[in-house]
C-alpha atoms as a PDB file:
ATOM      1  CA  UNK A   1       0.000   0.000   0.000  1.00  0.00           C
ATOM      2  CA  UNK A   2       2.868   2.441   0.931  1.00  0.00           C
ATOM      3  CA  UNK A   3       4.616   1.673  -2.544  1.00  0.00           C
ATOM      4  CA  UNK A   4       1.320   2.506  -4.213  1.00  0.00           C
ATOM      5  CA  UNK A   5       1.143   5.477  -2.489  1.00  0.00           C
ATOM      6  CA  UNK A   6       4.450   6.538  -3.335  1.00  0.00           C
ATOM      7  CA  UNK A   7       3.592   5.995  -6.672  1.00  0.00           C
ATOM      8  CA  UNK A   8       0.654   8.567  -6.819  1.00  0.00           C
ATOM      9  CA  UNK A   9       1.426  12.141  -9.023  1.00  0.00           C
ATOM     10  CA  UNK A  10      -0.163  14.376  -5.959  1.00  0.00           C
ATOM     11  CA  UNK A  11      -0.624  17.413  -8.788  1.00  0.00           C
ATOM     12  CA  UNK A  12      -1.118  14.839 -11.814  1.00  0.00           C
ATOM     13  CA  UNK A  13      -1.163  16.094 -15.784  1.00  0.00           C
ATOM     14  CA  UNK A  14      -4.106  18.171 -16.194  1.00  0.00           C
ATOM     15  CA  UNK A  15      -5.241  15.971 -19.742  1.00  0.00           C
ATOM     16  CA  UNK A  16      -4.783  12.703 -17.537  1.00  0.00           C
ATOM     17  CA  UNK A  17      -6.984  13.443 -14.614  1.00  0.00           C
ATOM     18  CA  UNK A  18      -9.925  15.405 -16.911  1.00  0.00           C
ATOM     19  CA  UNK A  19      -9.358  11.906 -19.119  1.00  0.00           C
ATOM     20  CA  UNK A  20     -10.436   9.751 -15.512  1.00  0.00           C
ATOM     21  CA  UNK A  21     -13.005  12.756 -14.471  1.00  0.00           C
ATOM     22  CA  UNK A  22     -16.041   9.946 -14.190  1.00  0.00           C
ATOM     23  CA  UNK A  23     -14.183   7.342 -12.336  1.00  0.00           C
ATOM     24  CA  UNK A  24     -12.910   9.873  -9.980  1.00  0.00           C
ATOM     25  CA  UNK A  25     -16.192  11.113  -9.629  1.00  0.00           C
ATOM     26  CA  UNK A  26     -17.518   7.680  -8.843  1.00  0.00           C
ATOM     27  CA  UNK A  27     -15.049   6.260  -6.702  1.00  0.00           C
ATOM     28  CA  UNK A  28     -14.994   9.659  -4.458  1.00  0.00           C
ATOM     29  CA  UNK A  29     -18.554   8.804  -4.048  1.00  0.00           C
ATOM     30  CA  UNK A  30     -18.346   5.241  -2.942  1.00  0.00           C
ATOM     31  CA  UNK A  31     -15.328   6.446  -0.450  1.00  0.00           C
ATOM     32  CA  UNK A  32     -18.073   8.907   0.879  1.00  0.00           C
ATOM     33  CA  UNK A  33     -20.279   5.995   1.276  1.00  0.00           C
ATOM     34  CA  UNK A  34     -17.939   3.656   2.769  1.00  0.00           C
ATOM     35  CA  UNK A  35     -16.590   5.920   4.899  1.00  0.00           C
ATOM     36  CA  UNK A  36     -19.804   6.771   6.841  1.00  0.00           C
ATOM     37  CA  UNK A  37     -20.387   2.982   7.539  1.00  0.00           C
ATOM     38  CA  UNK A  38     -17.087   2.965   9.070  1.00  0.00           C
ATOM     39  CA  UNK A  39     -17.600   5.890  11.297  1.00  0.00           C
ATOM     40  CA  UNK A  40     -20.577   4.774  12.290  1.00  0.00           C
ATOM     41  CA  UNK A  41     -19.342   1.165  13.093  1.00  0.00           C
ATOM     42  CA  UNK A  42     -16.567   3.261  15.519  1.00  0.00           C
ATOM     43  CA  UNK A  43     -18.717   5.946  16.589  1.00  0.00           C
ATOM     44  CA  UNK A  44     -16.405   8.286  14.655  1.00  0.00           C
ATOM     45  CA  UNK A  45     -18.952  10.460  12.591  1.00  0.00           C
ATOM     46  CA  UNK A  46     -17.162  13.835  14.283  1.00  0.00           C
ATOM     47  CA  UNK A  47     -14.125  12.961  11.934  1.00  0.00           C
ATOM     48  CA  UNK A  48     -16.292  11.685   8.939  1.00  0.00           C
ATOM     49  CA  UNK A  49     -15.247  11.927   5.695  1.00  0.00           C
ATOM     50  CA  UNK A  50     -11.207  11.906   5.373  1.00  0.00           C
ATOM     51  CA  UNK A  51      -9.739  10.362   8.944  1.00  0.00           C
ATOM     52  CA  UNK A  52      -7.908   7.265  10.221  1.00  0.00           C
ATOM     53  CA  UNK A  53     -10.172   4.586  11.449  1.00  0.00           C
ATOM     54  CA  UNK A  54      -7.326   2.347  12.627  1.00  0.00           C
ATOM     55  CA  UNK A  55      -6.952   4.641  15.823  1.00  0.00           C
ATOM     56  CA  UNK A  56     -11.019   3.604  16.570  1.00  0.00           C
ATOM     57  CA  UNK A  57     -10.426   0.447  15.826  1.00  0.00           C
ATOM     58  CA  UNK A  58      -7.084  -0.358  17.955  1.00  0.00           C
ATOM     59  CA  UNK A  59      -5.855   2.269  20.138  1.00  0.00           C
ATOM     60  CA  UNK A  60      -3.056  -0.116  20.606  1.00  0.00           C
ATOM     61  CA  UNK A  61      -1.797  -0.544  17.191  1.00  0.00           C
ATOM     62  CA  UNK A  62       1.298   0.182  16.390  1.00  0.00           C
ATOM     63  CA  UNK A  63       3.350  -0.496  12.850  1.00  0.00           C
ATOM     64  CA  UNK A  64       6.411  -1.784  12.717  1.00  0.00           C
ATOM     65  CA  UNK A  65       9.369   1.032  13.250  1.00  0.00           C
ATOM     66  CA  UNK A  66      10.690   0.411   9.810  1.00  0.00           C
ATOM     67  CA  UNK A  67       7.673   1.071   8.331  1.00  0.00           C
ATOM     68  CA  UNK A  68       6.402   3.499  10.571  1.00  0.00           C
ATOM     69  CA  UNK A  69       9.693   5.680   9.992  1.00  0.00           C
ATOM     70  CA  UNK A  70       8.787   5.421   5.872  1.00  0.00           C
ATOM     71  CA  UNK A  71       5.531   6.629   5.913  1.00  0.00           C
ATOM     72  CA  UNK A  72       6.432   9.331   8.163  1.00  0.00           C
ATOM     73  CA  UNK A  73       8.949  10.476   5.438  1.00  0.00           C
ATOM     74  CA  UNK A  74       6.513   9.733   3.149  1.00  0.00           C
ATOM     75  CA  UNK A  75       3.418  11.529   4.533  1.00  0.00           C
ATOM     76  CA  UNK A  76       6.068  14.712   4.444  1.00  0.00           C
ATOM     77  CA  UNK A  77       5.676  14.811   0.560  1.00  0.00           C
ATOM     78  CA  UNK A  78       1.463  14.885   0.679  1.00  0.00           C
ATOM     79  CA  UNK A  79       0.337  18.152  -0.179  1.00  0.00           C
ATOM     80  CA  UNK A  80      -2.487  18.905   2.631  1.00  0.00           C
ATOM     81  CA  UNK A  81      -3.930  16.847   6.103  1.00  0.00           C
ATOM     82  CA  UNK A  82      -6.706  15.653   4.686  1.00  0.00           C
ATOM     83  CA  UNK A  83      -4.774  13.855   2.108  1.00  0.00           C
ATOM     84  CA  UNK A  84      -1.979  12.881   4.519  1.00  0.00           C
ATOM     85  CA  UNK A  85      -5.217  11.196   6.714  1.00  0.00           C
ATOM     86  CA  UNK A  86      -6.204   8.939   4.621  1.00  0.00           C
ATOM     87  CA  UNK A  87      -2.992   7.675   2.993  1.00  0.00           C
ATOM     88  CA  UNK A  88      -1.871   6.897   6.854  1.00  0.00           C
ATOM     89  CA  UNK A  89      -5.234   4.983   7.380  1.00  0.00           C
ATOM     90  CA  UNK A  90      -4.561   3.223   4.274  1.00  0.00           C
ATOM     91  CA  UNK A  91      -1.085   2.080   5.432  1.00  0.00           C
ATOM     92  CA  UNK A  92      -2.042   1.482   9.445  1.00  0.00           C
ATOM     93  CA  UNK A  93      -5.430  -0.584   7.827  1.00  0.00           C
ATOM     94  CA  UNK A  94      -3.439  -2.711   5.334  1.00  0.00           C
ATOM     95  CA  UNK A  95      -1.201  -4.047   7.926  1.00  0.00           C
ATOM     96  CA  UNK A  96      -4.137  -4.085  10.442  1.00  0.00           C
ATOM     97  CA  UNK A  97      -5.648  -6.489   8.153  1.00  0.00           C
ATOM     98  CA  UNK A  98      -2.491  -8.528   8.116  1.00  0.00           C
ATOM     99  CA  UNK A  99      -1.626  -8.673  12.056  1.00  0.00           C
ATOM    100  CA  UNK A 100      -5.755  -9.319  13.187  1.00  0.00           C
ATOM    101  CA  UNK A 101      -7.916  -9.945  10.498  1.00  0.00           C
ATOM    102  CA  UNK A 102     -10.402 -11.933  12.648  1.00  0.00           C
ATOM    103  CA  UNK A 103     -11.036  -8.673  14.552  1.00  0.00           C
ATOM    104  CA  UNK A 104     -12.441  -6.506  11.833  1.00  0.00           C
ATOM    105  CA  UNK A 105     -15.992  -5.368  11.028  1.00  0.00           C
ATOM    106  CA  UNK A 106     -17.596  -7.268   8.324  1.00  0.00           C
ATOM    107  CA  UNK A 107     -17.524  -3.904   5.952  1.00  0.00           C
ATOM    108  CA  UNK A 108     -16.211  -3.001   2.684  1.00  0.00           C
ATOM    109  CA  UNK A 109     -12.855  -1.898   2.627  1.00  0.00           C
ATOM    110  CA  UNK A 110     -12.608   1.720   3.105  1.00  0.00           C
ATOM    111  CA  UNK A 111      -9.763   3.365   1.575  1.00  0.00           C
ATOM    112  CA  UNK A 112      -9.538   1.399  -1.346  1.00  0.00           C
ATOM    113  CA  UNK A 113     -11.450   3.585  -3.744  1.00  0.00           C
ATOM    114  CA  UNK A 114      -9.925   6.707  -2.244  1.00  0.00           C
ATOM    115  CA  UNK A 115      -6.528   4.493  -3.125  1.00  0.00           C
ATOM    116  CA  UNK A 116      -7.611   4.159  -6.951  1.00  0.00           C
ATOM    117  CA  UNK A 117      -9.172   7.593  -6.896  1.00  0.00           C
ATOM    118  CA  UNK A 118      -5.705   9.433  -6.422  1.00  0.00           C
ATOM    119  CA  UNK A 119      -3.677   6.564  -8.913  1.00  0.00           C
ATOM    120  CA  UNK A 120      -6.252   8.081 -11.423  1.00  0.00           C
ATOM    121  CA  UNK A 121      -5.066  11.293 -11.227  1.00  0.00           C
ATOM    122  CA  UNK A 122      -4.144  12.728  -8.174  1.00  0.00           C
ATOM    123  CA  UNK A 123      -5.323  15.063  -5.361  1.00  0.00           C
ATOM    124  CA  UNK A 124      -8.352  16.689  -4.545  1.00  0.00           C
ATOM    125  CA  UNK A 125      -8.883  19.579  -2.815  1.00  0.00           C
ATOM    126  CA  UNK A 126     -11.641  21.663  -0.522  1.00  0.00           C
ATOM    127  CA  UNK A 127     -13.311  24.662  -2.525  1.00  0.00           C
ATOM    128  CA  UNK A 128     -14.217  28.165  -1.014  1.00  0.00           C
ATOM    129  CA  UNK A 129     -17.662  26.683  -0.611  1.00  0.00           C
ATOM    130  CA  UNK A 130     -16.997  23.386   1.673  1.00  0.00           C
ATOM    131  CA  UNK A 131     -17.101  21.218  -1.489  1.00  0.00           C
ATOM    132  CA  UNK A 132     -14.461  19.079  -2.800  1.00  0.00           C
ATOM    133  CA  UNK A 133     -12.925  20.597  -6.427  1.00  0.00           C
ATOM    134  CA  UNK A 134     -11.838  16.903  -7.772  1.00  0.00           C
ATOM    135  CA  UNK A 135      -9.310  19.048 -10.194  1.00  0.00           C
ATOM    136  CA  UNK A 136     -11.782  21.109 -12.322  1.00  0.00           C
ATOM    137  CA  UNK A 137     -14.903  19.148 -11.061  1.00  0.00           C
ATOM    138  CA  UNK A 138     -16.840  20.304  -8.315  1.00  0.00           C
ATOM    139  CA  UNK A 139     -18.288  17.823  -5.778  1.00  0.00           C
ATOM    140  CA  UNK A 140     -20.581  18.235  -3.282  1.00  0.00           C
ATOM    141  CA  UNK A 141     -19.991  15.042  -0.541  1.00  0.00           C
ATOM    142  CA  UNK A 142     -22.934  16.443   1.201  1.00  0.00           C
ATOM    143  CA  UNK A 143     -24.153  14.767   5.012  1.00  0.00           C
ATOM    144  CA  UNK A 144     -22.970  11.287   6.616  1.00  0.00           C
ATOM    145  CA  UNK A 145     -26.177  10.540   6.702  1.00  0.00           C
ATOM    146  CA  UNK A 146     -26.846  10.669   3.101  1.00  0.00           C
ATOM    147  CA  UNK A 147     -23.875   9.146   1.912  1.00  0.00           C
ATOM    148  CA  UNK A 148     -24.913   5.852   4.416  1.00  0.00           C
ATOM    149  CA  UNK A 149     -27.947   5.408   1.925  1.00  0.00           C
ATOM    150  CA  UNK A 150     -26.110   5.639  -1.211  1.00  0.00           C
ATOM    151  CA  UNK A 151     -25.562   3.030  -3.639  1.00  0.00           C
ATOM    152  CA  UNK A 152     -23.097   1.317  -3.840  1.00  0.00           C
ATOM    153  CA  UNK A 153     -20.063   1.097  -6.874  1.00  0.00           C
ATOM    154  CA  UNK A 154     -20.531  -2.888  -7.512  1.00  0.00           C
ATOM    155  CA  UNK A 155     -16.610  -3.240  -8.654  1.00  0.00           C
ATOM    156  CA  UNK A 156     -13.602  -1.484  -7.985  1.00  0.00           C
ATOM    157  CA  UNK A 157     -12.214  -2.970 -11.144  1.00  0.00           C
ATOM    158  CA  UNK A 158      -9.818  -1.166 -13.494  1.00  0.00           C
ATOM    159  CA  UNK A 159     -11.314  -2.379 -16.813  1.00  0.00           C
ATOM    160  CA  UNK A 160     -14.778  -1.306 -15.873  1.00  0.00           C
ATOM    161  CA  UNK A 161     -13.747   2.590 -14.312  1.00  0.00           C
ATOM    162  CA  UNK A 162     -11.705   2.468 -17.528  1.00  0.00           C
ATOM    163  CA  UNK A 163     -14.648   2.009 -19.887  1.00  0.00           C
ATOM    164  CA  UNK A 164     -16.679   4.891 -18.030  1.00  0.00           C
ATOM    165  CA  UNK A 165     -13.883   7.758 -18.654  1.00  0.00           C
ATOM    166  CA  UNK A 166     -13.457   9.670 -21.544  1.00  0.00           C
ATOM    167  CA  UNK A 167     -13.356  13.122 -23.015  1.00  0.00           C
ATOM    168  CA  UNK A 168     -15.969  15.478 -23.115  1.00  0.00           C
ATOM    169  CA  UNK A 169     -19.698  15.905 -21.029  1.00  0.00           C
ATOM    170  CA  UNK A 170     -21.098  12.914 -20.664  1.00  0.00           C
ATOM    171  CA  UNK A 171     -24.594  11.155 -20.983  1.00  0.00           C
ATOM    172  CA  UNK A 172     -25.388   7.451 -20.427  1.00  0.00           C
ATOM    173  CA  UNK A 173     -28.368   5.907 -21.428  1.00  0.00           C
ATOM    174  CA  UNK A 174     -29.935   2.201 -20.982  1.00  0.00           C
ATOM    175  CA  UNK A 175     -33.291   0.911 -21.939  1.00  0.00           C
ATOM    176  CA  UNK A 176     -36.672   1.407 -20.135  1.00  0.00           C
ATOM    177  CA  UNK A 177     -36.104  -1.671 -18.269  1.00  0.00           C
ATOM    178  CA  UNK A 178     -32.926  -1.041 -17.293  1.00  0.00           C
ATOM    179  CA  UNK A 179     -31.008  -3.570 -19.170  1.00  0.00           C
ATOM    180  CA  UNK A 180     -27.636  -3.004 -21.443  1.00  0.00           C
ATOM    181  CA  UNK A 181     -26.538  -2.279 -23.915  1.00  0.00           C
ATOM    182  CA  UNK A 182     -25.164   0.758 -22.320  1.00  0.00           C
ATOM    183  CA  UNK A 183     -25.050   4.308 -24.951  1.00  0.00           C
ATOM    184  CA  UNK A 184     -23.318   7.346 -24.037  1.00  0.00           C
ATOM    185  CA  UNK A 185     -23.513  10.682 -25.641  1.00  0.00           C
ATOM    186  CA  UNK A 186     -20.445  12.449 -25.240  1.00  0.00           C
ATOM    187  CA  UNK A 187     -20.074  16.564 -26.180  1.00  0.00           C
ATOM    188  CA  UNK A 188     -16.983  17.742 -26.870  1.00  0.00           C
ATOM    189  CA  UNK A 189     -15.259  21.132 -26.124  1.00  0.00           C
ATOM    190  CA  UNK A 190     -16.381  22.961 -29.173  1.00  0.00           C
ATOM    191  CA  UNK A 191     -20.143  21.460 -29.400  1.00  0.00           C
ATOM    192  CA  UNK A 192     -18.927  18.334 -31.477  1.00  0.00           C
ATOM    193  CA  UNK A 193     -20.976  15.096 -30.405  1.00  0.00           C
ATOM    194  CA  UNK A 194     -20.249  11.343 -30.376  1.00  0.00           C
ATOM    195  CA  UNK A 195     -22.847   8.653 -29.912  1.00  0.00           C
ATOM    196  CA  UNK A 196     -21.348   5.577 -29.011  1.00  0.00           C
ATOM    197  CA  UNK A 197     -22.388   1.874 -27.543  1.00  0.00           C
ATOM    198  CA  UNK A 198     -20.522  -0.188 -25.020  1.00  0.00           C
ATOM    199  CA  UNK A 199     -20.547  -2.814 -28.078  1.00  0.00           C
ATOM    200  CA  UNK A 200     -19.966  -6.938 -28.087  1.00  0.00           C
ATOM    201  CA  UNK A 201     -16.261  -6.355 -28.333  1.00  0.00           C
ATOM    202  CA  UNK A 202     -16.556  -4.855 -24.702  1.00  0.00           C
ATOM    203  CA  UNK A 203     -15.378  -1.303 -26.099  1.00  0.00           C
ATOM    204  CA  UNK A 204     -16.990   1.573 -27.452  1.00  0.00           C
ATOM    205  CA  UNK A 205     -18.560   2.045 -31.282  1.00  0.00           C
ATOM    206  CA  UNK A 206     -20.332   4.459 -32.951  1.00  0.00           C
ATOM    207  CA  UNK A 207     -24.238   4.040 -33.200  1.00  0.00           C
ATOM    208  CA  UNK A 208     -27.498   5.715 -34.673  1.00  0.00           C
ATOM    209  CA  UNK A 209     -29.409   4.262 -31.936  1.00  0.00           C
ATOM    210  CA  UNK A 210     -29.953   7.757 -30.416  1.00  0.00           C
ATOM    211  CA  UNK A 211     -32.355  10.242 -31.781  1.00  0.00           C
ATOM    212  CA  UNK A 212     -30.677  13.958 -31.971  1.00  0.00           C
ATOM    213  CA  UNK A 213     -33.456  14.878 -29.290  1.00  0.00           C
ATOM    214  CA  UNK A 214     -33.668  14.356 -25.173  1.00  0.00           C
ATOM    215  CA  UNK A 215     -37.284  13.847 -25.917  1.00  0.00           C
ATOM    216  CA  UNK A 216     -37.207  11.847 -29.231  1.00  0.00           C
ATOM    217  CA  UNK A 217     -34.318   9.519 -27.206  1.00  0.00           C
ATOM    218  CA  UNK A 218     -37.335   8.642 -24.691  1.00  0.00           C
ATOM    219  CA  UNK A 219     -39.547   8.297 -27.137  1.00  0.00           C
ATOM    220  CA  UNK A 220     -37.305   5.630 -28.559  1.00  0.00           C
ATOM    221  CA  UNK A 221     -37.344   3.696 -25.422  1.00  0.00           C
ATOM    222  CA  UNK A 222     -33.717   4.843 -24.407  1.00  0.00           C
ATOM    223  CA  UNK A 223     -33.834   6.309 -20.264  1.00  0.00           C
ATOM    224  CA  UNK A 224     -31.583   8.605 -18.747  1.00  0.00           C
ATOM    225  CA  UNK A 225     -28.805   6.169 -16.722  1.00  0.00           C
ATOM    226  CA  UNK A 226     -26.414   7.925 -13.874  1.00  0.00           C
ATOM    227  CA  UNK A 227     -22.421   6.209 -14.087  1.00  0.00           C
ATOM    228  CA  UNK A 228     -23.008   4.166 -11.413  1.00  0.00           C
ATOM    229  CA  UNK A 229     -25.846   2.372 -13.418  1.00  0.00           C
ATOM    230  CA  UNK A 230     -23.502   2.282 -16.417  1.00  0.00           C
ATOM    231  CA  UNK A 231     -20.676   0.831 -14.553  1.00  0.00           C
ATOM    232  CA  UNK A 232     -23.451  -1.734 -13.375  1.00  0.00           C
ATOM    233  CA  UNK A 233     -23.999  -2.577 -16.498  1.00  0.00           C
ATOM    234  CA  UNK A 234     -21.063  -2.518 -17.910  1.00  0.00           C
ATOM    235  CA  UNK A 235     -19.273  -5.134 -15.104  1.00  0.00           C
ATOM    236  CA  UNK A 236     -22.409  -6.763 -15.993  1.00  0.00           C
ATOM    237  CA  UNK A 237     -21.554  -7.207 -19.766  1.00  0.00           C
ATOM    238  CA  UNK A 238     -17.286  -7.733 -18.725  1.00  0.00           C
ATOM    239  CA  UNK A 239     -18.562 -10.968 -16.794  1.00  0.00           C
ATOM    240  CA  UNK A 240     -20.783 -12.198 -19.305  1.00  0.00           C
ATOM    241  CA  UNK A 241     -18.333 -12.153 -22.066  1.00  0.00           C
ATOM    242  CA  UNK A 242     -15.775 -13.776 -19.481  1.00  0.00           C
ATOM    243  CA  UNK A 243     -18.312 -16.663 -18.921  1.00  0.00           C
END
């Protein structure tokens, strides 16, 4: 986890992280969600969203010198404490997991998509406003309370947040009843606009299948999907084709 860490590009290529915008988006989210579970489980919702849960868990714990002494050097490279949180929680919970396994709550890991969320493109930051500016996207992570009923991302898997990021705004769209194939509309800087389907070859084609219309697309029995419905589908469509 520390070498993975190490690994991230804290202020990341500005083309690279725009590129993994709707991943980032995503995974933030299901951090946000995990994360209130957590603090809940330790009665830590004071320090919810970006905090250490190993300290909850065992006030005790302690990592080895060795590797306490490199994330210490480490943690002096991470540009702000809310950053520097989570990547020590990440650490003290991976070899938490190692040393008592038996003695952890039955919950999704938490910093896992926070993990994935910085390899894809670095840090985030607070805005003037109390939200989150996820480099040129602003996100609002909104109460602990609503984040504990959100949905959550079914797979943290890189070929799936892969197939949901590209350039431009972004539309998905599924049928009425909520099966695949999954369409995306995507607008370019400039007004230029791609229709495309997540095709049999598991990547993304051209299609006609969408009228020019919002209106017309309903009327053609295309809905309105958010990217955690697309990723659905799409992990849906990566499994089938592995089967």
């Amino acid at each position: 986890m520390l070498n993975r860490l190490r690994r991230v590009e804290w202020i990341s290529d500005w083309d690279y992280t725009m590129g993994h915008m709707m991943s980032r988006r995503l995974l933030m989210r299901e951090y946000l969600r995990r994360a209130a579970l957590w603090a809940q489980a330790y009665s830590a919702e004071d320090e919810w969203p970006f905090f250490d849960v190993t300290e909850r868990i065992d006030p005790e714990f302690r990592l080895s010198p060795e590797i306490a002494a490199e994330l210490d050097e480490f943690l002096g490279t991470v540009p702000e404490w809310f950053l520097r949180n989570t990547c020590a929680g990440a650490v003290r919970m991976a070899e938490l997991r190692v040393q008592n396994q038996a003695g952890l709550p039955d919950l999704p890991d938490l910093y896992e998509p926070l993990v994935l969320f910085y390899e894809r493109g670095g840090e985030f930051v607070y805005d003037n406003g109390g939200g989150l500016d996820l480099t040129g996207v602003s996100f609002r992570p909104k109460s602990l309370q609503h984040n504990l009923g959100s949905a959550s991302l079914v797979a943290l898997r890189d070929d799936v947040l892969d197939a949901l990021d590209a350039k431009g705004r972004i539309t998905f769209y599924a049928t009425g009843d909520g099966r695949g194939p999954v369409l995306r509309r995507r607008v370019l800087p400039g007004g230029k606009q791609h229709d495309e389907v997540f095709g049999q070859d598991l990547s993304w084609e051209p299609t006609d299948r969408l009228p020019a219309s919002e209106e017309d697309t309903k009327q053609a029995g295309w809905v309105r999907i958010d990217d955690n419905e697309a990723a659905q589908l799409i992990e849906a469509a990566l499994v089938s084709n592995r089967s």
